[in-house]
Protein backbone atom coordinates (compact mmCIF):
# COMPACT_ATOMS: atom_id res chain seq x y z
CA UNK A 1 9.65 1.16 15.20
CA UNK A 2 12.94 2.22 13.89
CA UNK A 3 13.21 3.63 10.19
CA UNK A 4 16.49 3.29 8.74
CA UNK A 5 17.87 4.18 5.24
CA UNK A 6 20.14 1.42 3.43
CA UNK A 7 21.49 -2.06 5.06
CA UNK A 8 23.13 -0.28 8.50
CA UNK A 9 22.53 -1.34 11.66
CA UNK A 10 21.95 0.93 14.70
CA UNK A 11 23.07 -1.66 17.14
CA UNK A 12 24.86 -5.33 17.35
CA UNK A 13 21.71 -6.74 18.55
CA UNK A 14 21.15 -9.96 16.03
CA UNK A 15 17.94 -10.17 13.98
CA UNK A 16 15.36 -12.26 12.21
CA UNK A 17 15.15 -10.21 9.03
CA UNK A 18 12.51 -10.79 5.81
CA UNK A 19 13.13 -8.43 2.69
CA UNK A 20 10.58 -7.97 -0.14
CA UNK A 21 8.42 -5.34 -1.49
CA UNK A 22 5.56 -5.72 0.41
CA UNK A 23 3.00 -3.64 -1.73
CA UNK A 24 -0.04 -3.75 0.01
CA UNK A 25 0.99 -5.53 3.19
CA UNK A 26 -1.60 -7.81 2.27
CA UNK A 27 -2.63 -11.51 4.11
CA UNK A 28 0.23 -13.11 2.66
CA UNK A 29 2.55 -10.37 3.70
CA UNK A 30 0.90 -10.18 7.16
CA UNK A 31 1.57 -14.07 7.93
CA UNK A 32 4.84 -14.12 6.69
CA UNK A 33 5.17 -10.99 9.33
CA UNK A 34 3.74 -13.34 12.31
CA UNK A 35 6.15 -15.80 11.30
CA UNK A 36 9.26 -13.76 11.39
CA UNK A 37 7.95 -12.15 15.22
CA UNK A 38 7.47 -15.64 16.26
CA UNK A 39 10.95 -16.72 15.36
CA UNK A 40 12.61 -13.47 17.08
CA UNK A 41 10.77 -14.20 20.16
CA UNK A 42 12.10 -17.41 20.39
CA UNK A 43 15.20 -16.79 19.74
CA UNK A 44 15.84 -13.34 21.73
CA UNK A 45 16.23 -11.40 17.98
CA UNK A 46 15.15 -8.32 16.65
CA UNK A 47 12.61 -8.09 13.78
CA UNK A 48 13.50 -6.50 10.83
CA UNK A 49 12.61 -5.70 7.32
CA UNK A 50 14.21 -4.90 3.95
CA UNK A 51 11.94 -3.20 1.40
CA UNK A 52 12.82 -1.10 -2.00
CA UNK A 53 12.08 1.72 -2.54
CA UNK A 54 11.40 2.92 -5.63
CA UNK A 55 10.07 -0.29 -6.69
CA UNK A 56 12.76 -2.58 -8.59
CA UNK A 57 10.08 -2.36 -11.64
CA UNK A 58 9.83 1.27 -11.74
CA UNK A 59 13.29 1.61 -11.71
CA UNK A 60 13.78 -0.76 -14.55
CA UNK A 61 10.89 -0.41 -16.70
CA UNK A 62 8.26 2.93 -15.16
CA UNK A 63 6.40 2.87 -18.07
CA UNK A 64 5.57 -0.51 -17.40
CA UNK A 65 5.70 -1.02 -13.41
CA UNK A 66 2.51 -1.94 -11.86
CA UNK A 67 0.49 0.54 -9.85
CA UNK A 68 1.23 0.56 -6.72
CA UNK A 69 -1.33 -0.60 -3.84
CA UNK A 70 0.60 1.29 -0.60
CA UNK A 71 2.27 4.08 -1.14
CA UNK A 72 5.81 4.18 1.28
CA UNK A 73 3.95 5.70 4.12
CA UNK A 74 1.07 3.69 4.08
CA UNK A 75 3.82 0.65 4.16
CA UNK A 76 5.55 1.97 7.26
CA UNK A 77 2.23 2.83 9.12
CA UNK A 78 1.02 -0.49 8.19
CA UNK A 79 4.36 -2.26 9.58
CA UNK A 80 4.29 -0.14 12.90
CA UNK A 81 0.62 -1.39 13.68
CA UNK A 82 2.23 -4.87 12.99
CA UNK A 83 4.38 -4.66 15.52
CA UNK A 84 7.76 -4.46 13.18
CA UNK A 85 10.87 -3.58 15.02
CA UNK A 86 13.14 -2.14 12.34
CA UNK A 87 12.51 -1.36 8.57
CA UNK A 88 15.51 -0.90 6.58
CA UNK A 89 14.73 0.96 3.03
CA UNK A 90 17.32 0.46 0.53
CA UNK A 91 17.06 3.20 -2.24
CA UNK A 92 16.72 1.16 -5.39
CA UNK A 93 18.76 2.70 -8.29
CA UNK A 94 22.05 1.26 -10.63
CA UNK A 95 23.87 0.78 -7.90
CA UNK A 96 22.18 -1.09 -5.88
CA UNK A 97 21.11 -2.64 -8.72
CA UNK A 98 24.32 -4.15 -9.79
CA UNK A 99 24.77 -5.85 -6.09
CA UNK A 100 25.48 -9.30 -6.56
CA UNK A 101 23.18 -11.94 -4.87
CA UNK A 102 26.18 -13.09 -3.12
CA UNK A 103 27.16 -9.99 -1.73
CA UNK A 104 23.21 -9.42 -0.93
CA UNK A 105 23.26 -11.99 1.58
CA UNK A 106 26.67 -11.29 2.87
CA UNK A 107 25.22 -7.72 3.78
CA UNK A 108 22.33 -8.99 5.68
CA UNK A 109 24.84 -10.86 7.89
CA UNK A 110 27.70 -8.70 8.56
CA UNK A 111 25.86 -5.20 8.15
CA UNK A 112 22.45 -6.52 9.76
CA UNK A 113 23.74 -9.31 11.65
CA UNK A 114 20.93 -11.43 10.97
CA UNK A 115 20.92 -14.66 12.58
CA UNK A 116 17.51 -16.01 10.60
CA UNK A 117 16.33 -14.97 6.83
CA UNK A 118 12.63 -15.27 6.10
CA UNK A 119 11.50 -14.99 2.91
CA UNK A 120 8.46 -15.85 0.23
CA UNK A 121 8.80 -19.04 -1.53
CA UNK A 122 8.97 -17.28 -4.70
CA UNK A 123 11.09 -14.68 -4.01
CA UNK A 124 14.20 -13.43 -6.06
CA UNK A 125 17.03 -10.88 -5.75
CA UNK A 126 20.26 -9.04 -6.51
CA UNK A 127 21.85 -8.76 -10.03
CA UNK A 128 19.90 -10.61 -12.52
CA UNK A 129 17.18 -11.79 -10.26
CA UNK A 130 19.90 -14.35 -9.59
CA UNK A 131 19.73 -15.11 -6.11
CA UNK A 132 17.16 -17.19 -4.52
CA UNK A 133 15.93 -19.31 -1.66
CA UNK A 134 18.58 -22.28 -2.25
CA UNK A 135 21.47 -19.73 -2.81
CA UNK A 136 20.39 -18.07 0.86
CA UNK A 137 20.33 -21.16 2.43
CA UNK A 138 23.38 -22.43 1.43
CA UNK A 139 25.45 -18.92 2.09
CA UNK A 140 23.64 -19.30 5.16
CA UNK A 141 25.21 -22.56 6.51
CA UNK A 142 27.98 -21.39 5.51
CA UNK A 143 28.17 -18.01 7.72
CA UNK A 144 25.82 -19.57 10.56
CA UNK A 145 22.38 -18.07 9.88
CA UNK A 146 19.62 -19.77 9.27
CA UNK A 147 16.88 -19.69 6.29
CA UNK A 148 13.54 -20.49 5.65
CA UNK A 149 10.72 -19.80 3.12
CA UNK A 150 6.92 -19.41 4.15
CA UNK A 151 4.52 -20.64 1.58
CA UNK A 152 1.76 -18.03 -0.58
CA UNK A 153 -1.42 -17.66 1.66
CA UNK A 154 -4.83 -18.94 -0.43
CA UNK A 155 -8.11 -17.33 -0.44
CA UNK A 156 -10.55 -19.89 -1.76
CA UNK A 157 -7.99 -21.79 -3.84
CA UNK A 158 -6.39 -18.36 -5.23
CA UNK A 159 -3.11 -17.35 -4.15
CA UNK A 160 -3.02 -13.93 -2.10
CA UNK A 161 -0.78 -11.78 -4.54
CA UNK A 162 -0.24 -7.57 -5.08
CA UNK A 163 -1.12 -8.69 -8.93
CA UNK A 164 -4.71 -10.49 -7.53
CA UNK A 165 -5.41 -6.75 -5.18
CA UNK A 166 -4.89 -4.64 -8.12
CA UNK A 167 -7.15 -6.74 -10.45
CA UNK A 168 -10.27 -6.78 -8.42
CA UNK A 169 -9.59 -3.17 -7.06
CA UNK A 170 -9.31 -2.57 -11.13
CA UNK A 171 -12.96 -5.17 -11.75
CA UNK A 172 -14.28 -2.43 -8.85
CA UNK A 173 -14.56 -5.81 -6.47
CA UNK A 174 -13.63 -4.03 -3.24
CA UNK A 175 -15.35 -7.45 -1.32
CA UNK A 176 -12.93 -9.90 -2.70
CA UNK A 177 -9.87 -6.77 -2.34
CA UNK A 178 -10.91 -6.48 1.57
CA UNK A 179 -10.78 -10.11 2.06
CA UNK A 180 -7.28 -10.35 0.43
CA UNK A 181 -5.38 -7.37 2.22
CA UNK A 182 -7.80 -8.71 5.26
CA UNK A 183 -8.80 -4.38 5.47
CA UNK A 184 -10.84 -2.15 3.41
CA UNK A 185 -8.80 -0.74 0.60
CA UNK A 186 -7.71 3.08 1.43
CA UNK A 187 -5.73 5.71 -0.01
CA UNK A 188 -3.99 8.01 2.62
CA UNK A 189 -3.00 11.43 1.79
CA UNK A 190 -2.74 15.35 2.62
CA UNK A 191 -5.88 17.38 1.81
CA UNK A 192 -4.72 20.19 -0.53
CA UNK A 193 -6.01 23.20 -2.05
CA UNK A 194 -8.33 22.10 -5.53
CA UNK A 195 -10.10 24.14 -8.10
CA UNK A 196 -13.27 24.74 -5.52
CA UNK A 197 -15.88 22.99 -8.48
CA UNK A 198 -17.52 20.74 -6.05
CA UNK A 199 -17.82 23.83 -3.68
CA UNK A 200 -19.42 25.65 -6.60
CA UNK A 201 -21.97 22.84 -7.46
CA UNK A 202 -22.74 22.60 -3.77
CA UNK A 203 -21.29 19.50 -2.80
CA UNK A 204 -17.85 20.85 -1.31
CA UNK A 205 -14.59 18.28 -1.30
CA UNK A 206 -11.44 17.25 0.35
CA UNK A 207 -9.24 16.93 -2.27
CA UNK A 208 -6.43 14.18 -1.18
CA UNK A 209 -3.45 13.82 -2.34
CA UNK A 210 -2.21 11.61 -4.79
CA UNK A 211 1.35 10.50 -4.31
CA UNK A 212 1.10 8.62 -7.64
CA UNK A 213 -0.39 9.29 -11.01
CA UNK A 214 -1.82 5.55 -11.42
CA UNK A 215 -4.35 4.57 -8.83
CA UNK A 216 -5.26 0.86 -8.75
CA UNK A 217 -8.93 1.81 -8.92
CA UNK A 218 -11.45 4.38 -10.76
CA UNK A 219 -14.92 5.18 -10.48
CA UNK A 220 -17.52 7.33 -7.46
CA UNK A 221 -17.46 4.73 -4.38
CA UNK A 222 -18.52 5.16 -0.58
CA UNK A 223 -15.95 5.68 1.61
CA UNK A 224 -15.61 6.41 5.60
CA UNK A 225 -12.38 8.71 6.29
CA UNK A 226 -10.21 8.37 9.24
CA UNK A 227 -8.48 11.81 10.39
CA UNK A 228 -7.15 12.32 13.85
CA UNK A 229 -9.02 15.29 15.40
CA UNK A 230 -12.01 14.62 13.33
CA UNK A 231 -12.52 10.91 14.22
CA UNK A 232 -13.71 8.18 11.35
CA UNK A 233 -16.55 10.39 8.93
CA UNK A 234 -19.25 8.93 6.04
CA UNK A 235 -18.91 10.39 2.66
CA UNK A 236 -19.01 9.70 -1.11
CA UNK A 237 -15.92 9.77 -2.81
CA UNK A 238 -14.67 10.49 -6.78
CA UNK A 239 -11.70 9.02 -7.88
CA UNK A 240 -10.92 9.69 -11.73
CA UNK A 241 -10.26 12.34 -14.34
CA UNK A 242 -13.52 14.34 -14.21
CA UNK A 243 -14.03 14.29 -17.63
CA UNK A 244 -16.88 16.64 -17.07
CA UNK A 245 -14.44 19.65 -16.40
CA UNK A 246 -11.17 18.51 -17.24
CA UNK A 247 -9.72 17.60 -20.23
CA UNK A 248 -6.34 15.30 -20.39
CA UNK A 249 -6.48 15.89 -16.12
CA UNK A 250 -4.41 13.78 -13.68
CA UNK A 251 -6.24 11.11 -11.59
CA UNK A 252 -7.57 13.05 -8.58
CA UNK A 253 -9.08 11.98 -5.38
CA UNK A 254 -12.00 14.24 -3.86
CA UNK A 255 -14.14 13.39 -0.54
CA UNK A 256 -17.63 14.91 -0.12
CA UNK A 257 -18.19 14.27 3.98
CA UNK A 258 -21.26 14.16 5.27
CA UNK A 259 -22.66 16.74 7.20
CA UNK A 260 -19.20 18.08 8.17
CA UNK A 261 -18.21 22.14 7.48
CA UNK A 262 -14.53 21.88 9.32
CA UNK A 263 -11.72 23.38 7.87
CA UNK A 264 -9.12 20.09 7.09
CA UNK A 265 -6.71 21.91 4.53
CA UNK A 266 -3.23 20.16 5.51
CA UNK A 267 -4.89 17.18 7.46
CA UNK A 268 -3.81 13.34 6.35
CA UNK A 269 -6.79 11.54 5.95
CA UNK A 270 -7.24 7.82 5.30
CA UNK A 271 -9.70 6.94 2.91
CA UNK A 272 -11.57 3.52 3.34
CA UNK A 273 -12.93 2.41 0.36
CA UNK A 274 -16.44 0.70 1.05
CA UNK A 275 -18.46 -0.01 -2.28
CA UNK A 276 -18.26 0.82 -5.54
CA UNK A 277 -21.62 2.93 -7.01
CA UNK A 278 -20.62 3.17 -10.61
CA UNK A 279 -17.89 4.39 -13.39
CA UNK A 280 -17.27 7.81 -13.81
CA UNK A 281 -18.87 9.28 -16.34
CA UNK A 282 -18.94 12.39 -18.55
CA UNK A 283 -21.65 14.60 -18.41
CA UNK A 284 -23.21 17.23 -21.46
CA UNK A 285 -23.20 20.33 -19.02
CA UNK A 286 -22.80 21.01 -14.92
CA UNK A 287 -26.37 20.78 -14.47
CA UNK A 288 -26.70 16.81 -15.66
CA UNK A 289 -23.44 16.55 -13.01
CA UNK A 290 -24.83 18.48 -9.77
CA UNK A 291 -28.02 16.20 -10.54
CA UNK A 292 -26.04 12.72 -10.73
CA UNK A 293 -23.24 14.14 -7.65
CA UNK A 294 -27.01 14.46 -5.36
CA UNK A 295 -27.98 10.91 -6.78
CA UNK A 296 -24.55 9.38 -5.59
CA UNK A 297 -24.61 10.94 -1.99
CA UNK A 298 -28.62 9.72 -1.47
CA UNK A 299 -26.86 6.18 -2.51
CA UNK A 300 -24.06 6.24 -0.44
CA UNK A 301 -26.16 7.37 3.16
CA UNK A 302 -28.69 4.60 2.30
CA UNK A 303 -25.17 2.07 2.01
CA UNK A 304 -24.36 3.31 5.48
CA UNK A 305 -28.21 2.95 6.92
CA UNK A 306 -28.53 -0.44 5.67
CA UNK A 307 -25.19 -1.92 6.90
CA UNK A 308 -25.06 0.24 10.62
């Protein structure tokens, strides 16, 4: 899979093209993705996709942009096991958002040379959130590409959506989150040096990290960690603030793996998550802590014995 920064094309090799955010890479996203490879192997074209990046939100309103689900990464490593061709990533910023819808479109054909435009039903773009699937379609009869729109996938009457992920991820309903992104939810990240305090209480972590400060979900859940070299390992995982040793802290992610002593510093793990066991709490002193971290590992083997 080609990476490529901006609307350029590396060849004159005509594509089917799809543009969007695609936070999550979710069901919806994933059959749109089907859709668009079917099309290019019928008609002899590339595949390729247009994503933002930072999202349009955060660029307009970060205070308000929702948390993200993948971060860019996880989005690329997700589109590779797809089977994308080409993923163009437009930096998002005044520039780029003053582009006209118009000239948008006219991009995607002369820079791109796309020959077929897939998009959501729903979706908008360029200056103004002007341009939309009628305006595509009709530049594209016009310059001789064709256009078509692939309707939002339901789960049980409810439309697949980022917005529907974060809320049960946010509810702690990792069942209904699995069965909309159609995978466990994971985080993927770097292990990096921490402050040692699960080391000192004897339950020694992998701290991951974060590439954001806003994680879609809180709360001690049991995860199973995928790490080349190390192959996929059981563990008990805190995602949160500690409130028990921190005050004012920065959402952190830390791993307690089973039975494992390696040394991982600098390792990207993936980190599944499986079930939620509770909230995190704060606790009087260390002691009350160290008790409640030995509770949550007991609960998280028995989770793995009674669904081997």
């Amino acid at each position: 899979m080609q990476i490529l920064r901006g609307l350029i094309s590396p060849n004159t090799h005509p594509v089917a093209v799809t543009i969007g955010n695609f936070d999550g890479v979710h069901r919806g996203h994933q059959a749109l993705l089907e859709a668009l490879k079917e099309v290019a192997r019928s008609r002899d074209l590339q595949t390729a996709v247009v994503i933002f990046e930072p999202h349009p939100r955060e660029f307009f309103t970060p205070q308000q942009a929702p948390t993200r689900l993948t971060s860019l990464r996880e989005k690329l490593e997700l589109f590779r096991e797809i089977g994308v061709g080409r993923v163009h990533v437009c930096r998002f910023n005044a520039r780029f958002a003053q582009m006209t819808a118009a000239d948008f479109i006219n991009a995607l054909d002369e820079k791109l040379q796309a020959k077929f435009v897939l998009i959501g039903d729903d979706f908008r773009f360029g200056s103004g959130r002007a341009g939309d699937f009628s305006l595509m379609e009709k530049i594209g009869q016009q310059q001789g590409f064709d256009v078509s729109a692939v309707h939002s996938v339901l789960h049980e009457g409810v439309r697949i959506s980022s917005t529907a992920i974060r809320l049960a991820l946010a509810e702690g309903n990792l069942r209904l989150a699995r069965e909309y992104l159609g995978r466990p939810y994971s985080i993927s990240g770097r292990v990096v040096h921490g402050d040692a305090v699960g080391r000192k209480l004897g339950f020694p972590t992998a701290n991951i990290q974060l590439k954001h400060n806003l994680p879609p979900l809180k709360g001690i859940f049991v995860v199973q960690v995928h790490s080349d070299g190390f192959g996929v390992l059981q563990g008990v995982a805190s995602l949160g603030v500690r409130p028990t040793v921190k005050q004012d802290a920065k959402p952190v992610l830390e791993v307690h793996l089973f039975e494992f002593e390696q040394q991982i510093y600098g390792k990207h793990l993936r980190v599944e998550f499986l079930e939620k066991l509770r909230d995190e709490e704060k606790y009087p002193n260390l002691e009350m802590l160290t008790r409640q971290i030995a509770l949550d590992v007991e609960n998280a083997k028995k989770w793995f014995r009674e669904h081997e």
